[in-house]
C-alpha atoms as a PDB file:
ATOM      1  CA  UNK A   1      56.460 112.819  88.360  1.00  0.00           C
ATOM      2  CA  UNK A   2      58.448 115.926  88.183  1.00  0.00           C
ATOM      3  CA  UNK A   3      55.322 117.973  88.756  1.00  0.00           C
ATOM      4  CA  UNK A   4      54.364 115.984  91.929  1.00  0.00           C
ATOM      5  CA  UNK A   5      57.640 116.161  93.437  1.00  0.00           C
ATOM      6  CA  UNK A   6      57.040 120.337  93.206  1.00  0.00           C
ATOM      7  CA  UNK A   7      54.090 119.763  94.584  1.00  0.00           C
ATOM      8  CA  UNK A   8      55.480 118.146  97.461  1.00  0.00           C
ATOM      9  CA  UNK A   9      58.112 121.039  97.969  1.00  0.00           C
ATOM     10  CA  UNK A  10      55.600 123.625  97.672  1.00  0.00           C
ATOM     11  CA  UNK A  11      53.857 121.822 100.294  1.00  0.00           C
ATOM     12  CA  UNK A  12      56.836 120.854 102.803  1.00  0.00           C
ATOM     13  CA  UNK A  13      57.980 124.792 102.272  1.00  0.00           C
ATOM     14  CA  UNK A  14      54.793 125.826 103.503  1.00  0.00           C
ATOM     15  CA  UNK A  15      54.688 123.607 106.444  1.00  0.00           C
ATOM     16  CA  UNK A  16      57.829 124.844 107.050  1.00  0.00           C
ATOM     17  CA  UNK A  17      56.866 128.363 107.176  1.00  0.00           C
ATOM     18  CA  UNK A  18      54.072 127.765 109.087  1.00  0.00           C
ATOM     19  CA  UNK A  19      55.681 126.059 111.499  1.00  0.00           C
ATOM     20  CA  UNK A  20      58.030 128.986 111.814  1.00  0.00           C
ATOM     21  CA  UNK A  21      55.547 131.339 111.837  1.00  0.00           C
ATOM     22  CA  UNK A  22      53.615 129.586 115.428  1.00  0.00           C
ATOM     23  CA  UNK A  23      57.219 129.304 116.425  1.00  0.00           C
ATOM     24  CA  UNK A  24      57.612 132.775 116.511  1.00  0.00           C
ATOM     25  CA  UNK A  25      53.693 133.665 117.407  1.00  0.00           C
ATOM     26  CA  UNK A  26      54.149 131.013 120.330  1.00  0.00           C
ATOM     27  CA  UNK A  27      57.855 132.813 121.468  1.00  0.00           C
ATOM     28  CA  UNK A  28      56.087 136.250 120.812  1.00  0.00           C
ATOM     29  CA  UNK A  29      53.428 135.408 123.385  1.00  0.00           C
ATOM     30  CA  UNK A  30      55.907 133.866 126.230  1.00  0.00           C
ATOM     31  CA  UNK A  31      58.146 136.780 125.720  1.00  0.00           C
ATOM     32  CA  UNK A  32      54.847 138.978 126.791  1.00  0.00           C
ATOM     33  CA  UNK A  33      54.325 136.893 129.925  1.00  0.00           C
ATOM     34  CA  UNK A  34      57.685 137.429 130.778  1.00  0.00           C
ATOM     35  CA  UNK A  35      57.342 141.317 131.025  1.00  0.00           C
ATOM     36  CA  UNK A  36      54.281 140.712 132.413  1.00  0.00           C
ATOM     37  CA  UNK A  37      55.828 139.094 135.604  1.00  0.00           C
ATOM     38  CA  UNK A  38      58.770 141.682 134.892  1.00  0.00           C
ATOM     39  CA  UNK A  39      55.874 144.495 135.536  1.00  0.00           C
ATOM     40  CA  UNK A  40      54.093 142.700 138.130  1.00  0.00           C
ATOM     41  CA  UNK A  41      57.304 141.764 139.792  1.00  0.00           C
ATOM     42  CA  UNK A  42      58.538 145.777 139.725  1.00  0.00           C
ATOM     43  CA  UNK A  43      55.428 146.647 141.031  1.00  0.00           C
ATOM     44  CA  UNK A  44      55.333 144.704 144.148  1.00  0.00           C
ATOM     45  CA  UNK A  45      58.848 145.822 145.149  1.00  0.00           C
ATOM     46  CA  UNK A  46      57.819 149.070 144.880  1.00  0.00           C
ATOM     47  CA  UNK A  47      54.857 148.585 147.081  1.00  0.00           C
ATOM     48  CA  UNK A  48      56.144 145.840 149.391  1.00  0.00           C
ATOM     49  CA  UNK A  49      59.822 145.592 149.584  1.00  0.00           C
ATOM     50  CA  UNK A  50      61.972 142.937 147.646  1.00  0.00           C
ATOM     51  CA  UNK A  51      60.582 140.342 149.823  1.00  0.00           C
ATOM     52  CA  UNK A  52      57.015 141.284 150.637  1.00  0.00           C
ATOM     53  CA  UNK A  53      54.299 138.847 150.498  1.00  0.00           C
ATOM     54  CA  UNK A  54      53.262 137.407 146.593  1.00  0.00           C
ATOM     55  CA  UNK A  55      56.680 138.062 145.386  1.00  0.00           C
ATOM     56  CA  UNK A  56      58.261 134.621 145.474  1.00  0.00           C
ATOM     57  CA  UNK A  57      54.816 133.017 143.510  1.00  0.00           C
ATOM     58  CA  UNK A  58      55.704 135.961 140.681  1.00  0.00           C
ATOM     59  CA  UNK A  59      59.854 134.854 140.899  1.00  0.00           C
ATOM     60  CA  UNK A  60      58.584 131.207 140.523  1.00  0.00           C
ATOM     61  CA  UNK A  61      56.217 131.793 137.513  1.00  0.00           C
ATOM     62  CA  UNK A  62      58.745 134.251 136.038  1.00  0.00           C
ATOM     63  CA  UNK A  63      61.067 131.554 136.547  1.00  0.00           C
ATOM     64  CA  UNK A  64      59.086 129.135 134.862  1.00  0.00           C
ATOM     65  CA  UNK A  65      58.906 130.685 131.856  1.00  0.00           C
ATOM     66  CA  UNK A  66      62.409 132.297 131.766  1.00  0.00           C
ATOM     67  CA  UNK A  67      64.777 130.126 133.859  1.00  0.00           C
ATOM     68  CA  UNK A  68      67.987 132.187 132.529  1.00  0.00           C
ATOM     69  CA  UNK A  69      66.281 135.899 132.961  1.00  0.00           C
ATOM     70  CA  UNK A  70      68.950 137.664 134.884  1.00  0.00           C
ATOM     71  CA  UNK A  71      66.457 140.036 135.863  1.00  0.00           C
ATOM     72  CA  UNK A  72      64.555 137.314 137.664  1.00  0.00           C
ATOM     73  CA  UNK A  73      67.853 136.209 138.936  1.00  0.00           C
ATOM     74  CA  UNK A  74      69.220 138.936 140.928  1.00  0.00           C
ATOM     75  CA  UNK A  75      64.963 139.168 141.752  1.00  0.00           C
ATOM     76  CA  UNK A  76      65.290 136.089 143.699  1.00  0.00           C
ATOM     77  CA  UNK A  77      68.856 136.708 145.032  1.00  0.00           C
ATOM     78  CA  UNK A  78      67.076 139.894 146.819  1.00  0.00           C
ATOM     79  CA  UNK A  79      64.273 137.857 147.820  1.00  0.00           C
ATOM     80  CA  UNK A  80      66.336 135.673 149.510  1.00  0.00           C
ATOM     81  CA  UNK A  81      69.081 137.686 151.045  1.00  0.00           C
ATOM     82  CA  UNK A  82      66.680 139.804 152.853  1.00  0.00           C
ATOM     83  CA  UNK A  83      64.548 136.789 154.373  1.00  0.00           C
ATOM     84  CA  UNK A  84      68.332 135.205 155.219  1.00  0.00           C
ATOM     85  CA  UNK A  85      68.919 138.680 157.914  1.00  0.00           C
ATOM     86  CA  UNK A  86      66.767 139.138 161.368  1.00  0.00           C
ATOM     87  CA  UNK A  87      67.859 142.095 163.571  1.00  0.00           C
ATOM     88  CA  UNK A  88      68.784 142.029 166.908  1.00  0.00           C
ATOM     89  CA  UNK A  89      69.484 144.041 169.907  1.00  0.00           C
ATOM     90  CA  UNK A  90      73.203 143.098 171.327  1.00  0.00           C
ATOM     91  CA  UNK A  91      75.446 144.659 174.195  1.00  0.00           C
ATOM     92  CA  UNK A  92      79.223 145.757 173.439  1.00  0.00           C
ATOM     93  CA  UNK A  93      81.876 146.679 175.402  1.00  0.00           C
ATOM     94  CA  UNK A  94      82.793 149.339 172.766  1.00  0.00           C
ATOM     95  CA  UNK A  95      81.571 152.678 171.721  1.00  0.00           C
ATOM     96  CA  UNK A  96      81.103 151.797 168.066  1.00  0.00           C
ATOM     97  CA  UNK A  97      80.004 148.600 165.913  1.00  0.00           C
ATOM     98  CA  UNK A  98      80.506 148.270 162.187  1.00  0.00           C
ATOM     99  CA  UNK A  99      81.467 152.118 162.172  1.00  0.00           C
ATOM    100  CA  UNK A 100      78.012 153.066 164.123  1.00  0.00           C
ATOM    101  CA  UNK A 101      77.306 154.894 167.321  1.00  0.00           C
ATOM    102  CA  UNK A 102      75.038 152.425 169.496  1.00  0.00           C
ATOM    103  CA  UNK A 103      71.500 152.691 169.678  1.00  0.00           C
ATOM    104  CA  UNK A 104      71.285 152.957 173.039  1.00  0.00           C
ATOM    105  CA  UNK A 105      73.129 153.577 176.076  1.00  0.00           C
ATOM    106  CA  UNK A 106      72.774 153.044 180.071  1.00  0.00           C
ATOM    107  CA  UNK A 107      74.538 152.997 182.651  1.00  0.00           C
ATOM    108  CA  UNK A 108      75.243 149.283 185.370  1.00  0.00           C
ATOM    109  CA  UNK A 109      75.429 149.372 189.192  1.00  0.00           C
ATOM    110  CA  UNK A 110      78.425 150.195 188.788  1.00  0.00           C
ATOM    111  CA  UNK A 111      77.975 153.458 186.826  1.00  0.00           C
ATOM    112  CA  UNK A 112      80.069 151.914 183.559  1.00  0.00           C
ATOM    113  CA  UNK A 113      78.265 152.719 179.925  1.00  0.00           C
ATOM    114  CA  UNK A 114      76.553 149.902 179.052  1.00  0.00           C
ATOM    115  CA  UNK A 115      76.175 149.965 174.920  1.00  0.00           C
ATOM    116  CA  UNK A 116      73.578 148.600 172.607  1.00  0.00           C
ATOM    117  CA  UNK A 117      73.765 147.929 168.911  1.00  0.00           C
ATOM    118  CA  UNK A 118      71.341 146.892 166.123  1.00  0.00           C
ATOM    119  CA  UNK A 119      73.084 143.962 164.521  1.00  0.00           C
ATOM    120  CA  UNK A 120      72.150 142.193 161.574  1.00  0.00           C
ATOM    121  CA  UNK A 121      72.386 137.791 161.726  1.00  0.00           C
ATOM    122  CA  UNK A 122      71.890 135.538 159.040  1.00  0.00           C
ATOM    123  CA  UNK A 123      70.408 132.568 158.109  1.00  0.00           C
ATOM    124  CA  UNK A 124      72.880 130.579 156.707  1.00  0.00           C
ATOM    125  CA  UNK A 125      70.735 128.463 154.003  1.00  0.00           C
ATOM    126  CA  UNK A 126      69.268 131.127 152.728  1.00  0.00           C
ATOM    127  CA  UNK A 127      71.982 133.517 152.217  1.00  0.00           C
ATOM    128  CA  UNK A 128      73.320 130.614 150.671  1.00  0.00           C
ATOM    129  CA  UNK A 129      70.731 129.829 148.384  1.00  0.00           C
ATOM    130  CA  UNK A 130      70.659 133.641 147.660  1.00  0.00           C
ATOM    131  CA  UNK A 131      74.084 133.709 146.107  1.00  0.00           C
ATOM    132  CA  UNK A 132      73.538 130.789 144.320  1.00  0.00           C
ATOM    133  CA  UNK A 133      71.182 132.945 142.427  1.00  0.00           C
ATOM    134  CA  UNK A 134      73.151 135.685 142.351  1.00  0.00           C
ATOM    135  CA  UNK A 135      76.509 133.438 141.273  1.00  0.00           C
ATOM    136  CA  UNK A 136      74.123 131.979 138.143  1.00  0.00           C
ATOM    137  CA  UNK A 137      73.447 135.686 136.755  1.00  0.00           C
ATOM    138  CA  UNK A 138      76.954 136.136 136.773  1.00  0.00           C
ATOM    139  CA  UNK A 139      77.775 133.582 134.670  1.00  0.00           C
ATOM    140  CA  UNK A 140      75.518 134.170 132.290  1.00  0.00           C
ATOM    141  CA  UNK A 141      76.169 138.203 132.009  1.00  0.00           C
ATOM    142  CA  UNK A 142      79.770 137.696 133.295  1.00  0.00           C
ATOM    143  CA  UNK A 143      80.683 141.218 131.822  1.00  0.00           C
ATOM    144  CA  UNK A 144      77.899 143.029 134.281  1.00  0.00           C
ATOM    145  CA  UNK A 145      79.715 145.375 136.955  1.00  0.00           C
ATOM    146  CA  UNK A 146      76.907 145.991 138.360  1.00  0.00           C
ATOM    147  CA  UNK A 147      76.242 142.301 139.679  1.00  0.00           C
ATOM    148  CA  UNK A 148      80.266 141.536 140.716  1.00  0.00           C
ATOM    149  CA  UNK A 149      79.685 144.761 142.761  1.00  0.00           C
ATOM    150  CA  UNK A 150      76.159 143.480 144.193  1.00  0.00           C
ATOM    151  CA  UNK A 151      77.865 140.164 145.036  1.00  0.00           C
ATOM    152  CA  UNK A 152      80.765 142.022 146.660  1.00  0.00           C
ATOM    153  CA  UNK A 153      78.186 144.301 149.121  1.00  0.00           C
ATOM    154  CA  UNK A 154      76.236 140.768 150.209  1.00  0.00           C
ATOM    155  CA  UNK A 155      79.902 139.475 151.199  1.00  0.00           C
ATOM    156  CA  UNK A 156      80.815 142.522 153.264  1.00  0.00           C
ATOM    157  CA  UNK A 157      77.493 142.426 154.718  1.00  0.00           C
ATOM    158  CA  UNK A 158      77.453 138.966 155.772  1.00  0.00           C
ATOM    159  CA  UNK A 159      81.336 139.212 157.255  1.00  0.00           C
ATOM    160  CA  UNK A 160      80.676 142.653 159.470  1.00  0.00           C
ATOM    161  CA  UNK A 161      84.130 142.323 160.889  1.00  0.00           C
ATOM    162  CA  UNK A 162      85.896 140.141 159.039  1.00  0.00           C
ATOM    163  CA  UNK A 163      85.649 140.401 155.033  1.00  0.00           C
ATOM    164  CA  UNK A 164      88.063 138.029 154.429  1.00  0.00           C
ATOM    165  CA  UNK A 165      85.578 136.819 151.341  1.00  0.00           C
ATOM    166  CA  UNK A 166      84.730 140.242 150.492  1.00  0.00           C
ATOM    167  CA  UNK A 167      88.310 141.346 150.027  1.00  0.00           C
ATOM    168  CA  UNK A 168      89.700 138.870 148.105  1.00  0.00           C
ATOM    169  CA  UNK A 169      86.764 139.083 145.781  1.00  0.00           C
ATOM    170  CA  UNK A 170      87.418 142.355 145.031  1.00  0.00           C
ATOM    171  CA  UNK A 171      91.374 141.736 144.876  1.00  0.00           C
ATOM    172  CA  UNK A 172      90.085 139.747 142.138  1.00  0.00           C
ATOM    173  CA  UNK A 173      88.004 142.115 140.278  1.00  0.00           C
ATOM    174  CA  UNK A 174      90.610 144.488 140.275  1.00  0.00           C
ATOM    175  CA  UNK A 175      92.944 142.077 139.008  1.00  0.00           C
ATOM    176  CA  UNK A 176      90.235 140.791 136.299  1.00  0.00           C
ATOM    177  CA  UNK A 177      89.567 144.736 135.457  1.00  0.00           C
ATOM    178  CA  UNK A 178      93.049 145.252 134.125  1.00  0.00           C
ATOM    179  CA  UNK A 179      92.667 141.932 132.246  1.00  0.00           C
ATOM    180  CA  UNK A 180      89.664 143.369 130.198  1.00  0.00           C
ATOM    181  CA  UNK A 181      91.048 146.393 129.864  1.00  0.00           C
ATOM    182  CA  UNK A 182      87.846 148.214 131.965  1.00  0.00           C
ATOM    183  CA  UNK A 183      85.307 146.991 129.241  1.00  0.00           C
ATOM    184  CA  UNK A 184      82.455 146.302 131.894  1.00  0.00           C
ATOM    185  CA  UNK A 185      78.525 146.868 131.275  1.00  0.00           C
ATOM    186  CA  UNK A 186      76.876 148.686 133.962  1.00  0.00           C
ATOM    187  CA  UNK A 187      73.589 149.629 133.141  1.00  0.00           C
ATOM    188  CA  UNK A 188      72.807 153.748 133.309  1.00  0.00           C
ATOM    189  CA  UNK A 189      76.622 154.273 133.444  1.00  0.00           C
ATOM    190  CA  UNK A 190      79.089 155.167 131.289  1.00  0.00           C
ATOM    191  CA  UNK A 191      82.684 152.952 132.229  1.00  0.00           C
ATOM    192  CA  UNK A 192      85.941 154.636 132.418  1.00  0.00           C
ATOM    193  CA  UNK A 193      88.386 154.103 134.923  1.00  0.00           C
ATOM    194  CA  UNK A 194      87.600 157.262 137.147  1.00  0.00           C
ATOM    195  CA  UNK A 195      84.087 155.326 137.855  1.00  0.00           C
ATOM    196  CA  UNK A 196      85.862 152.190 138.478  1.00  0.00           C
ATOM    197  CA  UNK A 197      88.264 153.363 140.804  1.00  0.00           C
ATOM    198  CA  UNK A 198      84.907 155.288 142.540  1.00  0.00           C
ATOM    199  CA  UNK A 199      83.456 151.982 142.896  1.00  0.00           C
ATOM    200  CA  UNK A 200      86.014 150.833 144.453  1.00  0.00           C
ATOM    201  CA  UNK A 201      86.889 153.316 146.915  1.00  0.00           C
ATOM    202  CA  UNK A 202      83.653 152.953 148.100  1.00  0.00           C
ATOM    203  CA  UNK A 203      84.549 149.179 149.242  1.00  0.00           C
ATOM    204  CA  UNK A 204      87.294 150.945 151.094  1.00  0.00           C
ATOM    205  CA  UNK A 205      85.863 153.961 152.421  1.00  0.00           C
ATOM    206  CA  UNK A 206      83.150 150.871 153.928  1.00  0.00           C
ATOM    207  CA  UNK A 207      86.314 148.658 155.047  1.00  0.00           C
ATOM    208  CA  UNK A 208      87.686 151.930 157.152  1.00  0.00           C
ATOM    209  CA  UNK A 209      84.200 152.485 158.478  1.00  0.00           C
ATOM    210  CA  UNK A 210      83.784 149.094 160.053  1.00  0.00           C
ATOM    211  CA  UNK A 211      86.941 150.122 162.244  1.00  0.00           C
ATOM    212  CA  UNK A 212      87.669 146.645 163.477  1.00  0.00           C
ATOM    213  CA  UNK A 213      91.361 144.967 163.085  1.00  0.00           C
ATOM    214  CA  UNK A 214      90.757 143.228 160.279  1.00  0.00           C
ATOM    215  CA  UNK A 215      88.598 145.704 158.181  1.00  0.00           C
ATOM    216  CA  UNK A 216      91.485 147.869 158.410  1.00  0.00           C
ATOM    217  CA  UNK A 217      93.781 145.374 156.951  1.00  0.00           C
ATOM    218  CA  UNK A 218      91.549 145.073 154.138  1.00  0.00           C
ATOM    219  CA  UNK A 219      90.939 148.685 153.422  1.00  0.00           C
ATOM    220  CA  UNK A 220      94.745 149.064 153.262  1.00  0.00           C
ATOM    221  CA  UNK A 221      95.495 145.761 151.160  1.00  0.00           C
ATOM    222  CA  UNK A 222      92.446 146.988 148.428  1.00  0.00           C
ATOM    223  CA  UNK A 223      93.886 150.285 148.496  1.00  0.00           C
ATOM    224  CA  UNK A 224      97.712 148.807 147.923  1.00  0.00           C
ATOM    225  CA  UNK A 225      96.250 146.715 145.046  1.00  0.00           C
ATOM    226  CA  UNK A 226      94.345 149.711 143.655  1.00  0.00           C
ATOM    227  CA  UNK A 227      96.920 152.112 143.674  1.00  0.00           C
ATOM    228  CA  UNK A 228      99.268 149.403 141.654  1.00  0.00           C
ATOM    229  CA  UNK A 229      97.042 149.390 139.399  1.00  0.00           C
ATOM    230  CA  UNK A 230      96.194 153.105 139.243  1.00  0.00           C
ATOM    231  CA  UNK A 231      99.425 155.394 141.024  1.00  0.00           C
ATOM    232  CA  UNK A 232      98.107 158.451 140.118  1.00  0.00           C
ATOM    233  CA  UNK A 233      95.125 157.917 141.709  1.00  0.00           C
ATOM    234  CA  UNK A 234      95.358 159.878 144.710  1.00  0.00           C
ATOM    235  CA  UNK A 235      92.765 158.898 146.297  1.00  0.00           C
ATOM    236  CA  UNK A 236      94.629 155.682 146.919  1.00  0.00           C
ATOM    237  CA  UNK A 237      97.127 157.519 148.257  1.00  0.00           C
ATOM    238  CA  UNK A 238      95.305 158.851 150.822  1.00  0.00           C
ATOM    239  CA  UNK A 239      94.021 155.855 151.819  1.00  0.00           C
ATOM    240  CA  UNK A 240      97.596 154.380 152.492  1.00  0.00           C
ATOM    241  CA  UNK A 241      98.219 157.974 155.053  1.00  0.00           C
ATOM    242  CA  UNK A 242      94.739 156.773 156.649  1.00  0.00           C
ATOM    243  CA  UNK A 243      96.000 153.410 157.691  1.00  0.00           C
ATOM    244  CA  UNK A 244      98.881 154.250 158.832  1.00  0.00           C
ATOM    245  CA  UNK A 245      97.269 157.261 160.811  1.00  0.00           C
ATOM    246  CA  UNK A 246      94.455 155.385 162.231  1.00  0.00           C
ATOM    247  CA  UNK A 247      95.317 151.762 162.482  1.00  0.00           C
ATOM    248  CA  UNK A 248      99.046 151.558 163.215  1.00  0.00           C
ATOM    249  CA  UNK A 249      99.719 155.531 165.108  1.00  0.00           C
ATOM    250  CA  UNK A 250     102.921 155.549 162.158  1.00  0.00           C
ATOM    251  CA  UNK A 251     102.278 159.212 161.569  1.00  0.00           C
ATOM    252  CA  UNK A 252     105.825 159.739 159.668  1.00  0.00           C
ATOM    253  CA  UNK A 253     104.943 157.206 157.185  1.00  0.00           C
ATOM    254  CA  UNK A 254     101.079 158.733 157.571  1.00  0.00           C
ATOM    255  CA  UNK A 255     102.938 162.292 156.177  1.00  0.00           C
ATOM    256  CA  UNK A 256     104.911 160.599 153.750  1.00  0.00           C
ATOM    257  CA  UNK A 257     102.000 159.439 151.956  1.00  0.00           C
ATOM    258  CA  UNK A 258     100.015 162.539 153.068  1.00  0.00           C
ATOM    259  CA  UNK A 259     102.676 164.324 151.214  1.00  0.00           C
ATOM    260  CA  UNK A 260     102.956 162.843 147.952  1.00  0.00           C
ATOM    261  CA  UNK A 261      98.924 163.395 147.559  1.00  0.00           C
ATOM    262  CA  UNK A 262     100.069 166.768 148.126  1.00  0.00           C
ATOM    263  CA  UNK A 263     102.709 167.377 145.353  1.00  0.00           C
ATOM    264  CA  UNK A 264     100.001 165.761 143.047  1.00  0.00           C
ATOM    265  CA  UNK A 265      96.884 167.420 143.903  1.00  0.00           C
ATOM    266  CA  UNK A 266      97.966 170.840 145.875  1.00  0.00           C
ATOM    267  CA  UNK A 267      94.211 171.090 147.602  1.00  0.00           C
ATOM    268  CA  UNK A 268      93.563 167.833 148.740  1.00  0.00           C
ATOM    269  CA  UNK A 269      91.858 167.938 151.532  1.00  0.00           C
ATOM    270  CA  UNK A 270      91.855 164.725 153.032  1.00  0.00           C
ATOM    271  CA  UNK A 271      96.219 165.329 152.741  1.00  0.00           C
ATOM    272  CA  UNK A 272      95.969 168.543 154.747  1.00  0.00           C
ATOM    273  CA  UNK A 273      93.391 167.845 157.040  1.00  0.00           C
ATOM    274  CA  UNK A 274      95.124 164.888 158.021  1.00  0.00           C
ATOM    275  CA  UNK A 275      98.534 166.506 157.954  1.00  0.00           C
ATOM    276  CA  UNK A 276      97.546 169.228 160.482  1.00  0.00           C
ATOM    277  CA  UNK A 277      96.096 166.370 162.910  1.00  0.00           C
ATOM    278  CA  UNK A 278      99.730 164.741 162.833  1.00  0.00           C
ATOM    279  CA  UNK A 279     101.504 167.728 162.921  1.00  0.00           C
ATOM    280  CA  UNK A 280      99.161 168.528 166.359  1.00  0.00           C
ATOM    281  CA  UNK A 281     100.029 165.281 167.468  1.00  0.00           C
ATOM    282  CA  UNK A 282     103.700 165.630 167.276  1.00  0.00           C
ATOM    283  CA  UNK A 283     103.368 168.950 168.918  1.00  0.00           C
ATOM    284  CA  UNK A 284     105.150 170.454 165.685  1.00  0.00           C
ATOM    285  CA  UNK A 285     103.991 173.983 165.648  1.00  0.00           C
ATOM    286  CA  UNK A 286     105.673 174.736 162.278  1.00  0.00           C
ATOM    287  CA  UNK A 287     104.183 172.083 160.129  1.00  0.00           C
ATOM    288  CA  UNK A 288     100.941 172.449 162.082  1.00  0.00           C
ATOM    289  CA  UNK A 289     100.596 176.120 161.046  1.00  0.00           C
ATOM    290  CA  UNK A 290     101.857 175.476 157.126  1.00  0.00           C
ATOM    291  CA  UNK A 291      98.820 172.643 157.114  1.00  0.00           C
ATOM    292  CA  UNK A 292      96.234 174.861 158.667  1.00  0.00           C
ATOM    293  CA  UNK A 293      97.153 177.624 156.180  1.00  0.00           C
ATOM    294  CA  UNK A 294      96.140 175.744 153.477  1.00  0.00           C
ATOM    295  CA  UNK A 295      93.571 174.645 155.276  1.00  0.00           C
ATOM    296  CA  UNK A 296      91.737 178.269 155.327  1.00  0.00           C
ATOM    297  CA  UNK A 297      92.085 177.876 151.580  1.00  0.00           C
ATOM    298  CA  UNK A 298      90.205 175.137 150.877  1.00  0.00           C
ATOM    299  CA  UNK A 299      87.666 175.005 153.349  1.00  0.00           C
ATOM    300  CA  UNK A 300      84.371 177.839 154.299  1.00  0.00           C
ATOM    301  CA  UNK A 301      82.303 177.945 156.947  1.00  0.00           C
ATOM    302  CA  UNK A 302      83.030 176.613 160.706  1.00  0.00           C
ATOM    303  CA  UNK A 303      85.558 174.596 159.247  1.00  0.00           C
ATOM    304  CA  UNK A 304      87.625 177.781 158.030  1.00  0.00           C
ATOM    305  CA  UNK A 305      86.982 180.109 161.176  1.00  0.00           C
ATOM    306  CA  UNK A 306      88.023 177.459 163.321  1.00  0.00           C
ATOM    307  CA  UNK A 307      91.655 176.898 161.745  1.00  0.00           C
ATOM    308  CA  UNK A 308      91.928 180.796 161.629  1.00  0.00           C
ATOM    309  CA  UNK A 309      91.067 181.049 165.302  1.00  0.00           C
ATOM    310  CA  UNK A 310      93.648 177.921 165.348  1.00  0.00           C
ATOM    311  CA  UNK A 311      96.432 179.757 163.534  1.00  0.00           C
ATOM    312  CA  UNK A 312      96.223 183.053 166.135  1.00  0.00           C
ATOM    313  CA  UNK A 313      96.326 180.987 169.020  1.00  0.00           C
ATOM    314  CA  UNK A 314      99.637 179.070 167.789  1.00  0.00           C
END
């Protein structure tokens, strides 16, 4: 009895093991499929464009076989998000649109300028199927930078004028940021909080751009949050002169910023570039020739032979 109940051990250990064994074979062989349609999928971009012809049938097979792939994910998100946009031509009364020159320009019967601009539209159900996509990688790499900050550039692009979305996502990211104490993966980079702040600041620097009333309320709320956050970071600072140089005319507030930047970081140029336009504006010949000064030692070229030229003539 005792020898047939070995027996039957032996035997239910070896089933066992070989069960395991064309487990893993079978796993072995899907996980080959799936950098097959990585490959394949890499390759077409590359050739095509994230949505050129064949490469929703690979997404779908990929998908198949690897429903939780966050490589297929964010594959898909860029599939759809670029079918979602179709380009028009549009006329503006203005000289600029999301921070660009226009494309063209004519004159009427009347002899006003008459100004046309590339703009981007979208199609609603499939930019929103395109975050969905996007939203599901997130969750399941919730610690990836690199997809928070892909999700935040579809936002702005979608808004144009008014990234009411795209700031308050961010606002939250900064907020989460200091919660986690920076530990983000983003792949190829190394974190710290210099490269975070970078990040950000380009969000901003794209928020100025854009130049309409309500981009320029968000480029000075992100920058206010930031530079909570971070008030050494003088690039913050800056920001804060900007606003109040460009969007509100404020220029004593403008210096006041302008002028801590400049107790920080004696050469920064964005501080005394932007201190000699307000000084020119406020017809103060003083401050105007202590700014251009410094000016000549920090910049070369045109730059620095025109504030010389500048400084003689004052």
């Amino acid at each position: 009895m005792r020898k047939i109940l070995i027996r039957n051990i032996i035997a239910a250990a070896a089933m066992l093991a070989f069960s395991f064994t064309a487990g893993a074979q079978e796993q072995d062989a899907t996980d080959a499929r799936v950098e097959e349609y990585a490959g394949r999928y890499s390759l077409l971009v590359s050739k095509l464009g994230v949505d050129g012809v064949g490469i929703e049938t690979v997404l779908n097979n990929w998908a198949a076989l690897a429903p939780d792939d966050v490589r297929m994910l964010t594959g898909r998100f860029n599939y759809y998000f670029a079918k979602s946009q179709r380009t028009e031509v549009v006329q503006k009364d203005r000289k600029k649109f999301m921070g660009a020159a226009p494309m063209l320009s004519l004159k009427d019967s009347t002899g006003a300028d008459v100004h046309y601009f590339q703009e981007i539209f979208y199609d609603d159900s499939l930019y929103t199927l395109s975050m969905k996509y996007l939203d599901r990688a997130i969750r399941l790499k919730s610690d990836r930078l690199d997809l928070r900050l892909m999700k935040a550039t579809a936002l702005v692009a979608y808004e144009k004028e008014s990234p009411d979305m795209a700031l308050a996502y961010l606002e939250k990211l900064a907020d989460e940021n200091v919660l986690v104490g920076g530990k983000w993966d983003y792949p190829g980079m190394e974190m710290s909080d210099t490269l975070f702040c970078g990040l950000i600041q380009e969000y901003c620097y794209t928020f100025f751009n854009i130049g309409s009333r309500s981009s320029y309320s968000a480029f000075f709320r992100l920058s206010e949050k930031m530079l909570g956050y971070y008030p050494d970071a003088v690039v913050f600072m800056d920001n804060m002169g900007s606003y109040y140089l460009v969007a509100e005319e404020d220029y004593k507030t403008a210096q006041k910023y302008y002028s801590k930047v400049l107790k920080k970081v004696p050469d920064d140029y964005t501080a005394i570039k932007n201190s000699v336009l307000i000084a020119r504006k406020q017809k103060n010949v003083k401050q105007e020739k202590k700014y251009l000064q410094k000016l000549v030692g920090i910049s070369d070229g045109q730059e620095k032979k025109a504030a010389e030229a500048r400084l003689k003539f004052l």
